[in-house]
Protein backbone atom coordinates (compact mmCIF):
# COMPACT_ATOMS: atom_id res chain seq x y z
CA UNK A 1 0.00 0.00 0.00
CA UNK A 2 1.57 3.60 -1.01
CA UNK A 3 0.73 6.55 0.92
CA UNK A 4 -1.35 8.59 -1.01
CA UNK A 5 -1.33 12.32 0.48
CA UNK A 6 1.52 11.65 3.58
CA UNK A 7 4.20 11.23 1.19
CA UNK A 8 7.58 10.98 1.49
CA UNK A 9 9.74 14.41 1.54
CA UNK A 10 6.53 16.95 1.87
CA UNK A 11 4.39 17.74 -1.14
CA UNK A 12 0.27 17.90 -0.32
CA UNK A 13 -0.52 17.80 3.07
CA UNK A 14 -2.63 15.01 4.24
CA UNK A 15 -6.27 16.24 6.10
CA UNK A 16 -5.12 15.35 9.80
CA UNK A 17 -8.19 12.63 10.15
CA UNK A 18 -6.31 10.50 6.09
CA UNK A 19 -2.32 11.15 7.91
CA UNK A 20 -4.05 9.62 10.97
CA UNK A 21 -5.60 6.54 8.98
CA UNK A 22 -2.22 6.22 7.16
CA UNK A 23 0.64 6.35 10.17
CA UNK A 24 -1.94 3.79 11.75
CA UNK A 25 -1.74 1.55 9.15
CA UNK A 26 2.15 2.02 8.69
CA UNK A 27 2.76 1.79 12.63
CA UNK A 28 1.29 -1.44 12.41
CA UNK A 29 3.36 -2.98 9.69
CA UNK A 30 6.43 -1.63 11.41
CA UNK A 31 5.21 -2.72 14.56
CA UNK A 32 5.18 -6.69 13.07
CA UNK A 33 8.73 -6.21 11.26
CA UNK A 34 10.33 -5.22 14.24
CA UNK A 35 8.81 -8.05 16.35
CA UNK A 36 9.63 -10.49 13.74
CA UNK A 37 7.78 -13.91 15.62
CA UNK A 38 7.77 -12.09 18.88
CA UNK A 39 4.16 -11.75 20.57
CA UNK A 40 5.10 -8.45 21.52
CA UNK A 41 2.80 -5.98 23.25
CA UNK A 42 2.93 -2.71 22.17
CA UNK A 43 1.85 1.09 24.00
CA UNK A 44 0.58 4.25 22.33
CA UNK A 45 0.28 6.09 21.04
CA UNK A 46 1.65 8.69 23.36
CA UNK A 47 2.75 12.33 23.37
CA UNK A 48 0.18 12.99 19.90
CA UNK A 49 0.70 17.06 19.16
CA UNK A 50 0.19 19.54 16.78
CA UNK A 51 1.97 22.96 16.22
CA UNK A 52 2.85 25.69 13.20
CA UNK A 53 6.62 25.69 12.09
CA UNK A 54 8.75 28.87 11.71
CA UNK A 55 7.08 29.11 8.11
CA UNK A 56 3.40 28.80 9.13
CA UNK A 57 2.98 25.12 8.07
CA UNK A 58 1.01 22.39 10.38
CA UNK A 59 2.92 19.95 11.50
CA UNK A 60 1.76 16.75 13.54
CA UNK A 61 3.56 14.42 15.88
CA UNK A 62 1.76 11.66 15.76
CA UNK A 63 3.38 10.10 19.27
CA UNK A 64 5.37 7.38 19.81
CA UNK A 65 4.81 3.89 20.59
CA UNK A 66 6.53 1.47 22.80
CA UNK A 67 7.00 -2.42 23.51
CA UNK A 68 9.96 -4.34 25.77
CA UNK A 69 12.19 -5.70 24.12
CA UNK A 70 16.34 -5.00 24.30
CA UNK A 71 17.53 -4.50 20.66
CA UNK A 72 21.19 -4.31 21.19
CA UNK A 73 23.69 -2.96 18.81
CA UNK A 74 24.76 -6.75 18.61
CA UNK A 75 21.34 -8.08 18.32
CA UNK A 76 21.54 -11.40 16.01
CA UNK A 77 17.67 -10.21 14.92
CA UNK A 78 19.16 -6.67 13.28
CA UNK A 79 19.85 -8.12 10.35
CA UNK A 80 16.22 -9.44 9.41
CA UNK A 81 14.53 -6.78 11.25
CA UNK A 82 15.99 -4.03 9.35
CA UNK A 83 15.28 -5.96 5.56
CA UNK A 84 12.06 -6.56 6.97
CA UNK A 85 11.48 -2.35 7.90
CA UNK A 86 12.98 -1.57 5.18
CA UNK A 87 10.34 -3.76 3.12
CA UNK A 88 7.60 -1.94 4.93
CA UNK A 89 8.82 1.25 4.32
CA UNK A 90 9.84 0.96 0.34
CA UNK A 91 6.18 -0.51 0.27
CA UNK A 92 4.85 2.72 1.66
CA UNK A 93 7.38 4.98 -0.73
CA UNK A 94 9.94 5.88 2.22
CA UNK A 95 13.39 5.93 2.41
CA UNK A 96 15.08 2.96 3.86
CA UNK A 97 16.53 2.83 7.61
CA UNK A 98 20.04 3.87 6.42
CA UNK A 99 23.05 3.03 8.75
CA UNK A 100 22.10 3.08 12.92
CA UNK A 101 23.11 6.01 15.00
CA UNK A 102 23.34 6.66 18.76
CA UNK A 103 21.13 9.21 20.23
CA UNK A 104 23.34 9.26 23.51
CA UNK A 105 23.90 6.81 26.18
CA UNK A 106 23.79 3.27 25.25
CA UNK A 107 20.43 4.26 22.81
CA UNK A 108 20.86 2.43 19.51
CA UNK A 109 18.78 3.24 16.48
CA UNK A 110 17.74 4.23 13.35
CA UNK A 111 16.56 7.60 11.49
CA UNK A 112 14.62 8.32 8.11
CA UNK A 113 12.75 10.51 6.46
CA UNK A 114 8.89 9.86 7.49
CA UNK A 115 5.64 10.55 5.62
CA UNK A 116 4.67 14.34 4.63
CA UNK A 117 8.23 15.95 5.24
CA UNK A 118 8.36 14.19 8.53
CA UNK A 119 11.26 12.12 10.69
CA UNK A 120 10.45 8.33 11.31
CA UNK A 121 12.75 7.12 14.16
CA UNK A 122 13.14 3.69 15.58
CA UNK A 123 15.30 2.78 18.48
CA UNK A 124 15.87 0.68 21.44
CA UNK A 125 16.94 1.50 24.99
CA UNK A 126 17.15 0.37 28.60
CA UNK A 127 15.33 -2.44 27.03
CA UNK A 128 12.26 -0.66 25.17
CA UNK A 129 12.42 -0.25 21.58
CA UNK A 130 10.67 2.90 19.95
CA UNK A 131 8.87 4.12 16.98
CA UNK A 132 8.41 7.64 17.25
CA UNK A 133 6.98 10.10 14.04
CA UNK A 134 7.14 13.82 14.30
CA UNK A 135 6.88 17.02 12.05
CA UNK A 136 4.43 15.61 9.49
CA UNK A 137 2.88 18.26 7.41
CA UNK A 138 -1.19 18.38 7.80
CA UNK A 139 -4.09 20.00 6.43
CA UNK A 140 -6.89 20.76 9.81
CA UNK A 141 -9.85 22.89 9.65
CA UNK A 142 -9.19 24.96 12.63
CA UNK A 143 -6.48 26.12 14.19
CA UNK A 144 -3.39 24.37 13.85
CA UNK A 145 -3.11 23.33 17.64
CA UNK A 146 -4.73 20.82 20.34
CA UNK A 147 -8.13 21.77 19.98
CA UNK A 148 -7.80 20.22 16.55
CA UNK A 149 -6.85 16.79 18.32
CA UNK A 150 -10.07 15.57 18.99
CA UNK A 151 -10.66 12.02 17.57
């Protein structure tokens, strides 16, 4: 399934309610590659938000979302998780995962360009691996803030 409006590297903005439908469906997918067999249970999403850039655009965090599970740097499962993320996100018209990066401490992950001119990140520490989405561009029909929120 492509993304339709939330595409990759901006372009149309996506009416808040389709991105929503979209990241859903893509969360999920990632969700199941990074699990590979696991029956992992995963949280959120949490920390949803949405605010105007510098240059008046609306831009949506969607949250994050979290599960258990230590991913190491020397994780044996890298390997096929990341061909299997990277699947999910060619599928979807993303950029792939790209080489890991640290974001401090012992975190371990991995960085991309999301949907709608967006960052997709995905990483793993103290034992909880992440997928977090921020700065996707939106269309709403009121002010571009948390009143707008309401599902």
């Amino acid at each position: 399934m492509m993304m339709s409006a939330c595409t990759a590297g901006g372009g149309t903005a996506a009416p808040l309610e389709e991105a929503r439908e979209e990241i859903d469906a893509l969360v999920v997918e990632l969700q199941e590659a990074v699990a590979l067999d696991e029956d992992l249970s995963w949280e959120g999403p949490t920390g949803e938000a949405l605010a105007e850039d510098d240059e008046g655009i609306c831009r949506w965090r969607p949250g994050e979302w979290t599960t258990e599970l230590a991913l190491p740097e020397d994780d044996p499962g890298w390997a096929e998780r990341e061909q299997r993320l990277d699947a999910v996100l060619q599928e979807h018209g993303l950029d792939a995962l790209g080489d890991p990066g640290y974001t401090g401490g012992s975190a371990y992950g991995f960085e991309t360009a999301g949907p709608a001119g967006g960052v997709l990140r995905i990483d793993s520490w103290k034992g909880v691996t992440t997928i977090r989405l921020h700065g996707l561009e939106v269309e709403v029909d009121s002010d571009c803030g948390e009143s707008s929120l309401t599902r």
